[in-house]
N, C-alpha and C. Protein backbone atom coordinates (compact mmCIF):
# COMPACT_ATOMS: atom_id res chain seq x y z
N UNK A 1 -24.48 30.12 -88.27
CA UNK A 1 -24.52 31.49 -88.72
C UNK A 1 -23.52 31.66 -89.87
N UNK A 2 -23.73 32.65 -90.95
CA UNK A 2 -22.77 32.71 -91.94
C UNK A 2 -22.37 33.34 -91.51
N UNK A 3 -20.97 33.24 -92.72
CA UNK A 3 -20.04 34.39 -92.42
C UNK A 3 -19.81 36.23 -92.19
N UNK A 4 -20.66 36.19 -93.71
CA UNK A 4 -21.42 37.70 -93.63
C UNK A 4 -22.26 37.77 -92.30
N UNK A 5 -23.41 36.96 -91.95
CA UNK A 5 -24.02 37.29 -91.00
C UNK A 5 -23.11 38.19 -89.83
N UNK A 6 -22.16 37.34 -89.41
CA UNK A 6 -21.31 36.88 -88.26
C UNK A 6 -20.63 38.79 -88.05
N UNK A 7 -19.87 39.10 -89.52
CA UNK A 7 -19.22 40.31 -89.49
C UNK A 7 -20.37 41.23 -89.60
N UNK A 8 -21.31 41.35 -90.32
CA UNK A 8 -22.43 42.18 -89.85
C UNK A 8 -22.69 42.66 -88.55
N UNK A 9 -23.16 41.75 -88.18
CA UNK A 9 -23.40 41.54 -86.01
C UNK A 9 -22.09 42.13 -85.67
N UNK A 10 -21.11 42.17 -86.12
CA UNK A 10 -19.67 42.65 -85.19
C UNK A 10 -19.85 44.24 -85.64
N UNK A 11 -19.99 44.59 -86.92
CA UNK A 11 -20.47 45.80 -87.08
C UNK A 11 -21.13 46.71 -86.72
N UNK A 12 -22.22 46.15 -86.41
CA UNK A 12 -23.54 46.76 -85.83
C UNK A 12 -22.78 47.06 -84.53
N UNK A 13 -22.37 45.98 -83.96
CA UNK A 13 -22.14 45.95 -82.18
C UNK A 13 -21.08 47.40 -82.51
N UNK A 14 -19.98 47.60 -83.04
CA UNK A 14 -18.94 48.03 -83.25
C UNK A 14 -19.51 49.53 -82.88
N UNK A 15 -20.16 49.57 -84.04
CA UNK A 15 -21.34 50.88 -84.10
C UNK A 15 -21.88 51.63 -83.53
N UNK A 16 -22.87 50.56 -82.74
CA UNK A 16 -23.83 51.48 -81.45
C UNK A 16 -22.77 51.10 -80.33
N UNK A 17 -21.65 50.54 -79.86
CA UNK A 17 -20.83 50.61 -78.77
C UNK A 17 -20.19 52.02 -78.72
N UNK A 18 -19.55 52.45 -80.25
CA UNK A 18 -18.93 53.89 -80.54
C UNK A 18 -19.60 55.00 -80.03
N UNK A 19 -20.96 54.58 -80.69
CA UNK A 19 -22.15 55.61 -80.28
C UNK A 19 -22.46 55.92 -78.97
N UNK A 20 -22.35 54.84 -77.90
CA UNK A 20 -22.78 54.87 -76.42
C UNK A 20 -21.81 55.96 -76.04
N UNK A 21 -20.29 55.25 -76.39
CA UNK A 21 -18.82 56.03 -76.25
C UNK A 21 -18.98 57.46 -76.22
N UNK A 22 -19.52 58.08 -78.03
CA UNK A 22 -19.90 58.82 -77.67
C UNK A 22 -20.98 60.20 -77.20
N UNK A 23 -21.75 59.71 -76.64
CA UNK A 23 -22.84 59.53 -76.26
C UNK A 23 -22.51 59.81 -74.84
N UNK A 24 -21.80 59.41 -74.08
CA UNK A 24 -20.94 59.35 -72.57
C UNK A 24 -20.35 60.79 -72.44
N UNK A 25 -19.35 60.64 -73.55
CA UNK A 25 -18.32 61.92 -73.33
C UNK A 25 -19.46 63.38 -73.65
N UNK A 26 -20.77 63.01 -74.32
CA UNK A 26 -21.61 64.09 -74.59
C UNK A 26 -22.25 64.66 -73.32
N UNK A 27 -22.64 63.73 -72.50
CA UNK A 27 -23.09 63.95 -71.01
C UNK A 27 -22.61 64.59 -70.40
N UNK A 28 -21.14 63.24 -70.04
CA UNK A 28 -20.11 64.33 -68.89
C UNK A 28 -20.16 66.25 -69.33
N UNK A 29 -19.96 66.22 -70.54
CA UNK A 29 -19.32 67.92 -71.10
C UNK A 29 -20.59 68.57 -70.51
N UNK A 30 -22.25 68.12 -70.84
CA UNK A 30 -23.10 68.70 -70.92
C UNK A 30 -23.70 69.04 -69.44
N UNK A 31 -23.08 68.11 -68.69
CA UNK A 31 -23.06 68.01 -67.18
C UNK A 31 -22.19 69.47 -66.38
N UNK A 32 -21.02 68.69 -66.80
CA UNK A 32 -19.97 69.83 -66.55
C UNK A 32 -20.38 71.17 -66.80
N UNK A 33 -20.48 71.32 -68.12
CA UNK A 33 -21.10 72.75 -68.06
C UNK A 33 -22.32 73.34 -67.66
N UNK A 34 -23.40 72.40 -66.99
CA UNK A 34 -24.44 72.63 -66.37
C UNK A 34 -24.28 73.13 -65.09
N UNK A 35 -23.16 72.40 -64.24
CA UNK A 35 -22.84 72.71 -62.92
C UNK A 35 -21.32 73.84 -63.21
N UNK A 36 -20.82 74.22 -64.11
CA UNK A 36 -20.20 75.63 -64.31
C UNK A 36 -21.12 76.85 -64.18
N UNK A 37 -22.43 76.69 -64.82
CA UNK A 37 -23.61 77.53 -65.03
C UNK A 37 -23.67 77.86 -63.44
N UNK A 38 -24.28 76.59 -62.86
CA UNK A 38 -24.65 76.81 -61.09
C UNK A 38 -23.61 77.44 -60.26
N UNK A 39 -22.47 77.13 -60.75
CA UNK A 39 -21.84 77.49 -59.72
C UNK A 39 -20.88 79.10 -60.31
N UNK A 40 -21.22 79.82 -61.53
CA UNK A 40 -21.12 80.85 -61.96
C UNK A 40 -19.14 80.45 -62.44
N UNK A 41 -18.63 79.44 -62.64
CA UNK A 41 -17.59 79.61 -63.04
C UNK A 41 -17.22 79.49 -64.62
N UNK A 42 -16.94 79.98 -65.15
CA UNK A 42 -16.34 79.79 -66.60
C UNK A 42 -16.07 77.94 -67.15
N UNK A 43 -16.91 77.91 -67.80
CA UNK A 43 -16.74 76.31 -68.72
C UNK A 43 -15.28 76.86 -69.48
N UNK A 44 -14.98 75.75 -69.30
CA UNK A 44 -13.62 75.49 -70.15
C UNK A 44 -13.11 74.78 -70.95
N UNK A 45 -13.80 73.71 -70.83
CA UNK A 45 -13.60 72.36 -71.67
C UNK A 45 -13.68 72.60 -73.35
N UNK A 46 -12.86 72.27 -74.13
CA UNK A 46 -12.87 72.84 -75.24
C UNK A 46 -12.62 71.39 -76.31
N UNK A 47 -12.37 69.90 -75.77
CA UNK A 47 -13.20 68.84 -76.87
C UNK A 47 -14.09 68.46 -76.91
N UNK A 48 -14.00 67.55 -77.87
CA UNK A 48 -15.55 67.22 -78.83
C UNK A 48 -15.41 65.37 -79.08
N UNK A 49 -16.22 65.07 -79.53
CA UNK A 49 -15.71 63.89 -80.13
C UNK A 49 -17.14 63.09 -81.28
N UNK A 50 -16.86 62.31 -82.03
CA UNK A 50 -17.94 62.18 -83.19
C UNK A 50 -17.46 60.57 -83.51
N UNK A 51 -18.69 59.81 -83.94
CA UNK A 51 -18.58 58.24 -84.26
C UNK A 51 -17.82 58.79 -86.12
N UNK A 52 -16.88 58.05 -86.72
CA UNK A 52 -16.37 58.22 -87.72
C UNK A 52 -16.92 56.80 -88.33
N UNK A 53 -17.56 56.48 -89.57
CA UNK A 53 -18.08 55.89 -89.77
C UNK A 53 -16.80 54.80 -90.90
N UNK A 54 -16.72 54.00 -90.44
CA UNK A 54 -15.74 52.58 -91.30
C UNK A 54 -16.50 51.33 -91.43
N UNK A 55 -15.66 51.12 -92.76
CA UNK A 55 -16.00 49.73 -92.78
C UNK A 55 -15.98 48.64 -92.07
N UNK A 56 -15.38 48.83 -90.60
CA UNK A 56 -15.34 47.98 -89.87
C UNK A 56 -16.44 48.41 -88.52
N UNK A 57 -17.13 49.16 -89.07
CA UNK A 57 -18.42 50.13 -87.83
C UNK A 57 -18.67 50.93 -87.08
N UNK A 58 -16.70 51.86 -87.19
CA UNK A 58 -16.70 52.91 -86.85
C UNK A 58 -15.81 53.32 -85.87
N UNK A 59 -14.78 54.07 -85.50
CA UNK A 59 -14.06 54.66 -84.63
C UNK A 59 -14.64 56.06 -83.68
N UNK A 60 -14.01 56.50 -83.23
CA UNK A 60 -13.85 57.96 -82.14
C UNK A 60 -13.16 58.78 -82.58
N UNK A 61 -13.41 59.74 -82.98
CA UNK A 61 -12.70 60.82 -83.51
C UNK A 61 -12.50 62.21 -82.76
N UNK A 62 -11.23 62.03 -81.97
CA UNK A 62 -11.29 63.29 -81.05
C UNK A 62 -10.79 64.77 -81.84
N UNK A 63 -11.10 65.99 -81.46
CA UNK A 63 -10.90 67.20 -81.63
C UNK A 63 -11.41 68.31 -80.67
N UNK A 64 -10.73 69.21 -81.04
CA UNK A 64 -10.97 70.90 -80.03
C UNK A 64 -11.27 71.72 -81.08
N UNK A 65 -12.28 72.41 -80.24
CA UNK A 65 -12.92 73.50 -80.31
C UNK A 65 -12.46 74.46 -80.52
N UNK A 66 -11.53 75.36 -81.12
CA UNK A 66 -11.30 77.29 -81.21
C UNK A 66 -12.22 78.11 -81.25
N UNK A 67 -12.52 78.85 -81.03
CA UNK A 67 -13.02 79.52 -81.21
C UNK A 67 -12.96 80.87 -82.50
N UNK A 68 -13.57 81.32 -83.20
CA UNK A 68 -12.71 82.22 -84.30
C UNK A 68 -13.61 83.60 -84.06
N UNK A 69 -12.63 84.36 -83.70
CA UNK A 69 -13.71 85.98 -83.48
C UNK A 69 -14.86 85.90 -82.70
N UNK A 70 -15.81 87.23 -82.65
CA UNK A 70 -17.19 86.94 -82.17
C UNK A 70 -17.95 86.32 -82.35
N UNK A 71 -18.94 86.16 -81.69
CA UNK A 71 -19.64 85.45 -82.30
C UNK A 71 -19.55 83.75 -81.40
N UNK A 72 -20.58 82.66 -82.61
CA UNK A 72 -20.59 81.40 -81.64
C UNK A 72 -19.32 80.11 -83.10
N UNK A 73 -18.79 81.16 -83.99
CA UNK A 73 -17.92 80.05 -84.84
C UNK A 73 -17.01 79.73 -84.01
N UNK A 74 -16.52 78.03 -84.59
CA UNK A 74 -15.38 77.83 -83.85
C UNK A 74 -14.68 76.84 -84.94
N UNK A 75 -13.49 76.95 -85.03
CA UNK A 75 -12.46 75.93 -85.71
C UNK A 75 -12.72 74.35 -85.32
N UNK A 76 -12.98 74.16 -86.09
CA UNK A 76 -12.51 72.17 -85.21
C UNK A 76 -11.05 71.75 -85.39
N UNK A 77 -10.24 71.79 -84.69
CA UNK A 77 -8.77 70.77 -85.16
C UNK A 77 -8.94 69.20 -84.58
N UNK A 78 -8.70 68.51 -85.58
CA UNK A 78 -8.20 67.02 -84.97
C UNK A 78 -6.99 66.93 -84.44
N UNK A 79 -7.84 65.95 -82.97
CA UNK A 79 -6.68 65.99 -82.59
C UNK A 79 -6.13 64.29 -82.03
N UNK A 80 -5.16 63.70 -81.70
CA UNK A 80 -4.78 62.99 -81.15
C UNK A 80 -4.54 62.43 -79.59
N UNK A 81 -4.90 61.36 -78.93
CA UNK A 81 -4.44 61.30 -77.76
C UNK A 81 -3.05 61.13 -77.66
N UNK A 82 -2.62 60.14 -78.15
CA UNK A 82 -1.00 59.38 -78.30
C UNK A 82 -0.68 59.55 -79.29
N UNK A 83 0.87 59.76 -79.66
CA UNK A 83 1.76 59.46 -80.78
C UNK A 83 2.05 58.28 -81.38
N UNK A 84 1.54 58.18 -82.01
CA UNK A 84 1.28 56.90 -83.19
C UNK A 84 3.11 55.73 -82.87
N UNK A 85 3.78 56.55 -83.39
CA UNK A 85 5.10 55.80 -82.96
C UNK A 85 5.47 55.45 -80.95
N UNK A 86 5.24 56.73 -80.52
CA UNK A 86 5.61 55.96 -79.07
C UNK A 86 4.00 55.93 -78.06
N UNK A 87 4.43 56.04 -76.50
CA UNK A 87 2.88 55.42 -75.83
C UNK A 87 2.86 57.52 -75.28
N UNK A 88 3.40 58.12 -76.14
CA UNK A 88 3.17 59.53 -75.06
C UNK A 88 2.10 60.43 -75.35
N UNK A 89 1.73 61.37 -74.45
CA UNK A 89 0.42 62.19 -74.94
C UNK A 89 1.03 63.16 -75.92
N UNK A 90 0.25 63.32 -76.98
CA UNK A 90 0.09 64.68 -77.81
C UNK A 90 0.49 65.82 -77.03
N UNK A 91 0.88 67.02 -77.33
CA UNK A 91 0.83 68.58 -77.31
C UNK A 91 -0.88 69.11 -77.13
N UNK A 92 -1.57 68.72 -78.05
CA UNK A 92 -2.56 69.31 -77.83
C UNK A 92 -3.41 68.41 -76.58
N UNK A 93 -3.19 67.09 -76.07
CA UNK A 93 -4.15 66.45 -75.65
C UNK A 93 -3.65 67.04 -73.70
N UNK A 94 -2.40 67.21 -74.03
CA UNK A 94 -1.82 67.24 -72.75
C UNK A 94 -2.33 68.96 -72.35
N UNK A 95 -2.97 69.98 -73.24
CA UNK A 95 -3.18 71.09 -73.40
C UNK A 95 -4.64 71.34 -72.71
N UNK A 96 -4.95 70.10 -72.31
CA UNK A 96 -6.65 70.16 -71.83
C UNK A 96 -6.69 69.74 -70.85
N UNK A 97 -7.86 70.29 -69.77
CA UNK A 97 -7.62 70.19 -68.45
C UNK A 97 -7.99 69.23 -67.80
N UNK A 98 -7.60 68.90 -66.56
CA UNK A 98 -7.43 67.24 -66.09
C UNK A 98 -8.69 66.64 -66.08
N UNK A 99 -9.76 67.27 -65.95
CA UNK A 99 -10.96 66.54 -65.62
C UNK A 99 -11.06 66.08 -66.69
N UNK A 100 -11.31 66.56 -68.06
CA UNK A 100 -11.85 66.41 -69.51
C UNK A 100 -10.60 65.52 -70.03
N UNK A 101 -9.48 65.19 -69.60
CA UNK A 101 -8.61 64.26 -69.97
C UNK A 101 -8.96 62.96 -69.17
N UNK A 102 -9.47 63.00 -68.03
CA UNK A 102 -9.72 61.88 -66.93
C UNK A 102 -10.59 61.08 -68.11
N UNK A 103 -12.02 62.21 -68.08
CA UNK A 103 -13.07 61.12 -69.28
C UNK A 103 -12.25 60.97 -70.73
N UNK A 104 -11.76 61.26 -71.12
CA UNK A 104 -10.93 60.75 -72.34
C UNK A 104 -10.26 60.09 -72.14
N UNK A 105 -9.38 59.43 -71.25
CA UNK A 105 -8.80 58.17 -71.27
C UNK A 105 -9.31 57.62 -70.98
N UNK A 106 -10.77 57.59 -69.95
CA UNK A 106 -11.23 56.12 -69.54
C UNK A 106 -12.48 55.86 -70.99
N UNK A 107 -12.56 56.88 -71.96
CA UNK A 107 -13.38 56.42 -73.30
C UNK A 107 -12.57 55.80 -73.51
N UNK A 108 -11.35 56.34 -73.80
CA UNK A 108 -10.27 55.43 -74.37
C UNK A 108 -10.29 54.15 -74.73
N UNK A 109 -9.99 53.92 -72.79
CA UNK A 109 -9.38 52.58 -72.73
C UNK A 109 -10.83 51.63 -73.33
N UNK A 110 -12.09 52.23 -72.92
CA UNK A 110 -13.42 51.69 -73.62
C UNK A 110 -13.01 51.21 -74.55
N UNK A 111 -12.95 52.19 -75.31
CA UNK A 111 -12.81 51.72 -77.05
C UNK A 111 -11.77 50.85 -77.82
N UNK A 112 -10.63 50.99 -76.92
CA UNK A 112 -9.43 49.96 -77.11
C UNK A 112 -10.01 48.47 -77.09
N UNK A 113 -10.54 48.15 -76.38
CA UNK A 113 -11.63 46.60 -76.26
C UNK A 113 -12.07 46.72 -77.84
N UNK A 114 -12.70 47.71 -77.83
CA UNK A 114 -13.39 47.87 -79.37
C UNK A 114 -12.80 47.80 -80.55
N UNK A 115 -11.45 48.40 -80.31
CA UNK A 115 -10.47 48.16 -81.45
C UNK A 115 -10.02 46.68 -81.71
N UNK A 116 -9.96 45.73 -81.03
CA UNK A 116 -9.29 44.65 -81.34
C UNK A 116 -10.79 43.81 -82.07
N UNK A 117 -11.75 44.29 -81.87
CA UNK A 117 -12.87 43.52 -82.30
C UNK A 117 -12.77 44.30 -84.22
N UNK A 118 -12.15 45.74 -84.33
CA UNK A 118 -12.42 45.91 -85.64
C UNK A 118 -11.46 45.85 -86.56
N UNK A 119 -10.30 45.13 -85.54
CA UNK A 119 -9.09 44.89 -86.10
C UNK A 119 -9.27 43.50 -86.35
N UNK A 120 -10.08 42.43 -85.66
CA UNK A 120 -10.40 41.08 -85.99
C UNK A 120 -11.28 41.55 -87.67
N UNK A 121 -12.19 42.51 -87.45
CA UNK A 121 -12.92 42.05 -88.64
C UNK A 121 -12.45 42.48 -90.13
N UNK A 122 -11.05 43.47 -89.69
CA UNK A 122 -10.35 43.99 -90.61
C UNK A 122 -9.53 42.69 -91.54
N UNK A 123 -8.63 42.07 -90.57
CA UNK A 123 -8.35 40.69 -90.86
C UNK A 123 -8.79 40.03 -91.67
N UNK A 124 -10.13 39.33 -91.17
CA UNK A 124 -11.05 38.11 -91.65
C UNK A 124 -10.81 39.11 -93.42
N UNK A 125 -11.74 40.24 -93.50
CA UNK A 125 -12.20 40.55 -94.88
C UNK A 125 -11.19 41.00 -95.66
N UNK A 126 -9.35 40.94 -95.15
CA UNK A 126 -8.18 40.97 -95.97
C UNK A 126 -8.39 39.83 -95.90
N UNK A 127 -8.68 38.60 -95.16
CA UNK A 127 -8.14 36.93 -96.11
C UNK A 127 -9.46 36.35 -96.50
N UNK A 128 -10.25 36.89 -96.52
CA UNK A 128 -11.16 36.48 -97.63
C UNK A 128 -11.25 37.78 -98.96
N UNK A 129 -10.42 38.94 -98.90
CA UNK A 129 -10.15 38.72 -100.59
C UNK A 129 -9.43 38.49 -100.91
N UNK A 130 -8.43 37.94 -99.78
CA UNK A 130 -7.65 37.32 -100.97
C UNK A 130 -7.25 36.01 -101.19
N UNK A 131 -8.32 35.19 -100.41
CA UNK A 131 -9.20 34.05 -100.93
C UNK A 131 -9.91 34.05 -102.08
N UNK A 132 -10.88 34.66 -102.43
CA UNK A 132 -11.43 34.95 -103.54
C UNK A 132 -10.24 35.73 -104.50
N UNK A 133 -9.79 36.05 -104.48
CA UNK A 133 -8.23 36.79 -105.47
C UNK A 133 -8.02 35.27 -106.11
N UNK A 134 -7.31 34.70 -105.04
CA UNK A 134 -6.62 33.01 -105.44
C UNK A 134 -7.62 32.32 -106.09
N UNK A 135 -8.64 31.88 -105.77
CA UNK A 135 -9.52 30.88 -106.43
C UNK A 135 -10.48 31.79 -107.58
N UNK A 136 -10.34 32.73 -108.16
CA UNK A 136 -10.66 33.40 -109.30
C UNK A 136 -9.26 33.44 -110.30
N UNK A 137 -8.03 33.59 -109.44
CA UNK A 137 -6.93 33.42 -110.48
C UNK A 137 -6.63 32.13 -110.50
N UNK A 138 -6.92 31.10 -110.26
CA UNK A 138 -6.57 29.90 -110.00
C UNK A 138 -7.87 29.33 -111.26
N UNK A 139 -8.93 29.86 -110.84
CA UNK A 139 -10.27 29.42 -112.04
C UNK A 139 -9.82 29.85 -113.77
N UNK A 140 -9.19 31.22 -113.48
CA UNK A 140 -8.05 31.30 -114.79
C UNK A 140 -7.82 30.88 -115.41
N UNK A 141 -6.91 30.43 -114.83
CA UNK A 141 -5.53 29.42 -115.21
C UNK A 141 -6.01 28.10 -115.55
N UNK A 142 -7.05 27.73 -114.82
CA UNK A 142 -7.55 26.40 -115.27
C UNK A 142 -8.53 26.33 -116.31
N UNK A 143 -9.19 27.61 -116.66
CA UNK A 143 -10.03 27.66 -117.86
C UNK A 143 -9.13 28.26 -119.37
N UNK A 144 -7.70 28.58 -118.84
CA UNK A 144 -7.32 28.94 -120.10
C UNK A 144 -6.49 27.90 -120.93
């Protein structure tokens, strides 16, 4: 198999895995608020989540819902699970209620598997340009 082939296929997989991801968290919410309906209690759940499309086939992009005035508009804010520098929850993530945090960490931890596969393919296509960098400046130097 070539090389291109090889990162293609990791792409694709990358892709529709995101998609299942979220695809999952679309259920649970749509569930949840089906059996809020039945059982006459107020839905509450107020994230969202969307495949973000990269060159490496795509991430999870979490955010909440506001609502703005009457009506059915609502704000989107992005938002974060963890703080980039340490392992702790966000302000806003810790702001949402336990059930709808339960399925967000176990997407999570899903997608964490997923990350090291788009962090492999991130890799490979930094040292192959700059493989091709070297042996184009190297072709240079030898043609000048």
């Amino acid at each position: 198999m070539d090389y291109q082939e090889i990162i293609e296929t990791a792409r694709q997989y990358v892709n529709e895995s995101m998609q299942a991801l979220s695809d999952e968290y679309w259920e649970a919410y749509y569930w949840r608020r089906g059996e809020c309906q039945k059982r006459g209690r107020r839905f509450d759940w107020s994230a969202g989540c969307r495949v973000k499309e990269t060159e490496t086939g795509g991430c999870l992009e979490w955010f909440v819902m506001q609502p703005q005035g009457k009506g059915k508009k609502a704000f989107f804010k992005h938002i974060r699970i963890r703080n980039r520098a340490s392992n702790q929850q966000t302000a806003e993530f810790t702001k949402l209620h336990a059930e709808e945090k339960k399925i967000i960490r176990a997407i999570d931890a899903k997608e964490k598997e997923l990350r090291k596969i788009t962090q492999a393919i991130t890799n490979i296509n930094q040292r192959m340009r700059w493989l091709e960098k070297n042996i184009s400046d190297a072709k240079a130097r030898l043609g000048d």
